[in-house]
Protein backbone atom coordinates (compact mmCIF):
# COMPACT_ATOMS: atom_id res chain seq x y z
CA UNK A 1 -25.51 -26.18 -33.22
CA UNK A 2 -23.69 -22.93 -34.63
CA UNK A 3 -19.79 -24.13 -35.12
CA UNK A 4 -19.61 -20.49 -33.62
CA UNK A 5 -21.31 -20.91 -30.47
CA UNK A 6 -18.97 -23.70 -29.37
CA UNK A 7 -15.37 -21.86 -30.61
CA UNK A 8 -14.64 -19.65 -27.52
CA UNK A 9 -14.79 -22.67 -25.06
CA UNK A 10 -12.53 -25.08 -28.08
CA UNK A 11 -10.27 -22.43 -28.72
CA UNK A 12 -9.26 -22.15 -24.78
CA UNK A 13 -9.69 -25.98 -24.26
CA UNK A 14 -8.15 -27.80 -26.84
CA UNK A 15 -4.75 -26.80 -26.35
CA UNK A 16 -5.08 -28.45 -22.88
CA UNK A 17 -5.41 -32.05 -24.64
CA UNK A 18 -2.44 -31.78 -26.74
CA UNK A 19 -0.27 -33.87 -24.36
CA UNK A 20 -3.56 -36.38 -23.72
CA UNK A 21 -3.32 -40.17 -24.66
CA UNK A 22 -5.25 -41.23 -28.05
CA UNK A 23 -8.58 -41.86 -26.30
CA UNK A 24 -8.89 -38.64 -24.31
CA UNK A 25 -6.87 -35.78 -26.53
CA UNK A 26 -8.36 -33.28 -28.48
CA UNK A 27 -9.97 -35.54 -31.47
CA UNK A 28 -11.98 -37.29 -28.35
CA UNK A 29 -13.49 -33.54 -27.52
CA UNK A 30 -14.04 -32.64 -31.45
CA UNK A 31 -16.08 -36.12 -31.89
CA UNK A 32 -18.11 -35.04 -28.04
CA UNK A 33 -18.61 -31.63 -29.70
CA UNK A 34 -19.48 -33.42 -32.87
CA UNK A 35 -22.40 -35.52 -31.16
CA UNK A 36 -24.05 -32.91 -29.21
CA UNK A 37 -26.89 -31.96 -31.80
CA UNK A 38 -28.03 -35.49 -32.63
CA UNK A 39 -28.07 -36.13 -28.68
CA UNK A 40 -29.69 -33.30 -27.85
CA UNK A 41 -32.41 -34.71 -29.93
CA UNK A 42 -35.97 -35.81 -28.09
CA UNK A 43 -33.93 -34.30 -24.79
CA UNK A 44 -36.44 -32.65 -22.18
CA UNK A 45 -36.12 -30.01 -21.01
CA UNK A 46 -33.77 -28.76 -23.74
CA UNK A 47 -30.52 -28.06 -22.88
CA UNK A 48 -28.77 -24.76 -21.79
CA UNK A 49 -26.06 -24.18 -25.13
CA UNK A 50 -23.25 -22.43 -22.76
CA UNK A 51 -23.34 -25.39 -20.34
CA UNK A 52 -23.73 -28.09 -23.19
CA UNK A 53 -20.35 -26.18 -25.04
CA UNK A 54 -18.83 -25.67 -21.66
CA UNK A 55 -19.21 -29.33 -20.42
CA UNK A 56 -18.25 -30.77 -23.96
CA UNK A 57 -15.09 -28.46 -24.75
CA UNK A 58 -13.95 -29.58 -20.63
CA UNK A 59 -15.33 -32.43 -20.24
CA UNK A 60 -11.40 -34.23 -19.75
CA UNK A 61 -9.98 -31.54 -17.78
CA UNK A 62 -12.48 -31.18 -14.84
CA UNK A 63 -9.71 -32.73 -12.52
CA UNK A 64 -7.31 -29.78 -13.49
CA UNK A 65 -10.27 -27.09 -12.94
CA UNK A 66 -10.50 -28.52 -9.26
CA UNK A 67 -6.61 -28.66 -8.51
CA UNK A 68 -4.99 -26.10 -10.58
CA UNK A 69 -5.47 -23.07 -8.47
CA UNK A 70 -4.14 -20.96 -11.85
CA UNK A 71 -6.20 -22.71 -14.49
CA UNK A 72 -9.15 -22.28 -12.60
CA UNK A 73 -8.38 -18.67 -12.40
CA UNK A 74 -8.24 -18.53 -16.12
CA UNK A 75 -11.55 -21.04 -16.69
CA UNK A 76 -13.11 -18.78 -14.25
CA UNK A 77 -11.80 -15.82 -16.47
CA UNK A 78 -12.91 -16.86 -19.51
CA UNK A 79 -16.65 -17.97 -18.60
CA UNK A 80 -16.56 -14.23 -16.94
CA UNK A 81 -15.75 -12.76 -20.31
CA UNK A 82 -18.27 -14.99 -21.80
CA UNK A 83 -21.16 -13.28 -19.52
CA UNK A 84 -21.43 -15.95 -17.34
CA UNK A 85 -22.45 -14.79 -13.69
CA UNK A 86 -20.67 -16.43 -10.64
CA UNK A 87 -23.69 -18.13 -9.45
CA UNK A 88 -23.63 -19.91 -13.36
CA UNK A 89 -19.61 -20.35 -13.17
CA UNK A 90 -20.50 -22.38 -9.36
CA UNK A 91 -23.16 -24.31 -11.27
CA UNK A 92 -21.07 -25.04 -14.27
CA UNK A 93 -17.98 -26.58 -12.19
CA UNK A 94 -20.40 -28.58 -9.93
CA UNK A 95 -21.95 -30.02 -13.77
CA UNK A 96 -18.42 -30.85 -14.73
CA UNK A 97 -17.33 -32.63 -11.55
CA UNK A 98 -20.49 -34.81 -12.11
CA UNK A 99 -21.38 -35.46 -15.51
CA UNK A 100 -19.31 -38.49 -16.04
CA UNK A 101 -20.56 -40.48 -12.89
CA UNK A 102 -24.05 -38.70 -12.00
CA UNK A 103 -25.16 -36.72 -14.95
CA UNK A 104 -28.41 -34.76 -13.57
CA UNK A 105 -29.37 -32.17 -15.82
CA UNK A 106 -30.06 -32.61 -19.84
CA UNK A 107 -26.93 -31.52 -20.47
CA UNK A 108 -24.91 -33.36 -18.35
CA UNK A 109 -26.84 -36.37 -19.74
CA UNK A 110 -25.95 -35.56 -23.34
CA UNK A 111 -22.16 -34.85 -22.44
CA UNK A 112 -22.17 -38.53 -20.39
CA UNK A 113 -23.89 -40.02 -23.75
CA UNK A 114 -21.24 -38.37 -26.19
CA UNK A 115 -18.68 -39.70 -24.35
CA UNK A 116 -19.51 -42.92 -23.67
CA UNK A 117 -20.40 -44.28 -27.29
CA UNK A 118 -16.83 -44.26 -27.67
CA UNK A 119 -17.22 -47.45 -26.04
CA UNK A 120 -19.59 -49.18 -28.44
CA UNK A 121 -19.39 -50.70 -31.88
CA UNK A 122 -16.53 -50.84 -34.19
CA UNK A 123 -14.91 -47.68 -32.70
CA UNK A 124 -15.51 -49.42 -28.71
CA UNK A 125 -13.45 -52.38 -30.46
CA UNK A 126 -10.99 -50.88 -31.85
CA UNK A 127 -9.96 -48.17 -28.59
CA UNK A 128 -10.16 -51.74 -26.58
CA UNK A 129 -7.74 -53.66 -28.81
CA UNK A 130 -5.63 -50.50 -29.00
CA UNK A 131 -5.46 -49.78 -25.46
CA UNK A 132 -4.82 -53.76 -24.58
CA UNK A 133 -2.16 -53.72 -26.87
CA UNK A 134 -0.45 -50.66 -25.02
CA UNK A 135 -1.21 -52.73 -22.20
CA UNK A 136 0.21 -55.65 -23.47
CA UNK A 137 -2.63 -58.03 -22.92
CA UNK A 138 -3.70 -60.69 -24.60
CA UNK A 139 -6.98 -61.42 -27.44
CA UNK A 140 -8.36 -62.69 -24.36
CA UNK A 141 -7.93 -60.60 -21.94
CA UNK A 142 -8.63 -57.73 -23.83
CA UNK A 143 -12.13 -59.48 -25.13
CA UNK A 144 -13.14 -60.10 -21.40
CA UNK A 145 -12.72 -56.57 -19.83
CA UNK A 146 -14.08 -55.40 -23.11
CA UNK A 147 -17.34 -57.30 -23.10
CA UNK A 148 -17.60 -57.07 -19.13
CA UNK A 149 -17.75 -52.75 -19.42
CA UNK A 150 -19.58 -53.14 -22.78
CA UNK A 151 -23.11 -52.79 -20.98
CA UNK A 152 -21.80 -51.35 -17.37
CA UNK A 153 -22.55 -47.67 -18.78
CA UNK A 154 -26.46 -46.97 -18.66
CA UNK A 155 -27.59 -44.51 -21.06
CA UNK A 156 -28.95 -41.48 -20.65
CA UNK A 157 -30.62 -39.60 -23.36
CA UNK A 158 -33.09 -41.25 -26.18
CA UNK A 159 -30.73 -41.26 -29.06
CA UNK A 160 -27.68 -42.27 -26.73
CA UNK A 161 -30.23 -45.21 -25.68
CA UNK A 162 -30.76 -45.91 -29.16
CA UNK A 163 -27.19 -45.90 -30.38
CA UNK A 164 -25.97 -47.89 -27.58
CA UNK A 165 -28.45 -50.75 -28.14
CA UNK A 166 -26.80 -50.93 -32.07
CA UNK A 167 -23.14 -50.64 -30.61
CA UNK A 168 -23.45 -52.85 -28.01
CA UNK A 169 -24.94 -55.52 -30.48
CA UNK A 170 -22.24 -54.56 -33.42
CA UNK A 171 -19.60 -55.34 -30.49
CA UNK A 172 -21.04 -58.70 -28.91
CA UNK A 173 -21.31 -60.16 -32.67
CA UNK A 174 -18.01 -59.22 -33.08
CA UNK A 175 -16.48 -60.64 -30.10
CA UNK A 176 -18.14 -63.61 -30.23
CA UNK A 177 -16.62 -64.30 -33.81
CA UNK A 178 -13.42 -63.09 -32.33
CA UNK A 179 -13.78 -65.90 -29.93
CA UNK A 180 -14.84 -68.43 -32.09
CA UNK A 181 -11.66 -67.68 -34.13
CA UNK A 182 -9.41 -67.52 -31.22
């Protein structure tokens, strides 16, 4: 996907993460961005590029689109610039709202995917230990809400099935080790 195609939605988003935590700040949305070709991959029907960009570059801020009377305004503003139509703009927010709990359309599903492999492998381990440790909970603790979300998220898209059937098995190896050293 063109680096280009993607800017206009980045350059407007990303500012909007600066305050974020490490797991949802603007690195989070480069990575999602980052992902979207090799999860588009094998994807039917192919997705629509301004949604995919849209959804990636706001994926963490859909909760300030619906409250924030002025951002909206200016998300509204922008997509307007960006020749989107009203009936597209409508569509787009409803996409957003959804994606993370009932993605629908391909690109929903590859948004959902990019965003949830965060979860999985060394990188899942890692955010877990990091965010128990902000937390302040223990190995164990930390192992057992790990491992029980580990396979709660299903999968949407054939590579994102793929890659979470390697993560998943990176991360239960590792935690059972962990265990057996704990």
């Amino acid at each position: 996907m063109p680096v280009n195609a993607v800017a206009p939605y980045l350059e407007f988003a990303l500012p909007f993460y600066e305050t974020r935590d490490s797991a949802h700040n603007a690195a989070h949305i480069r990575r999602i961005v980052g992902r979207l070709d090799d999860l588009s991959d094998g994807v039917d029907p192919a997705p629509r590029a301004a949604f995919l960009h849209f959804l990636a570059s706001f994926h963490g801020l859909a909760s300030r689109v619906a409250h924030d009377r002025e951002f909206d305004q200016q998300v509204r503003e922008l997509l307007a610039e960006l020749d989107w139509t009203e009936p597209e703009i409508d569509e787009a927010y409803v996409l957003l709202e959804r994606h993370c709990v009932d993605p629908q359309t391909s690109e929903e599903c590859i948004v959902h995917d990019a965003n949830y492999i965060e979860v999985l492998g060394a990188f899942g381990v890692a955010k877990a230990f990091t965010k128990g440790g902000a937390e302040r909970q223990s190995y164990e603790q930390t192992m057992e809400i790990f491992r029980r979300n580990l396979h709660r998220v299903e999968f949407k898209t054939p590579r994102g099935q793929a890659i979470a059937a390697e993560g998943r098995s990176y991360a239960d190896g590792f935690l059972d080790r962990l265990r057996g050293e704990l």
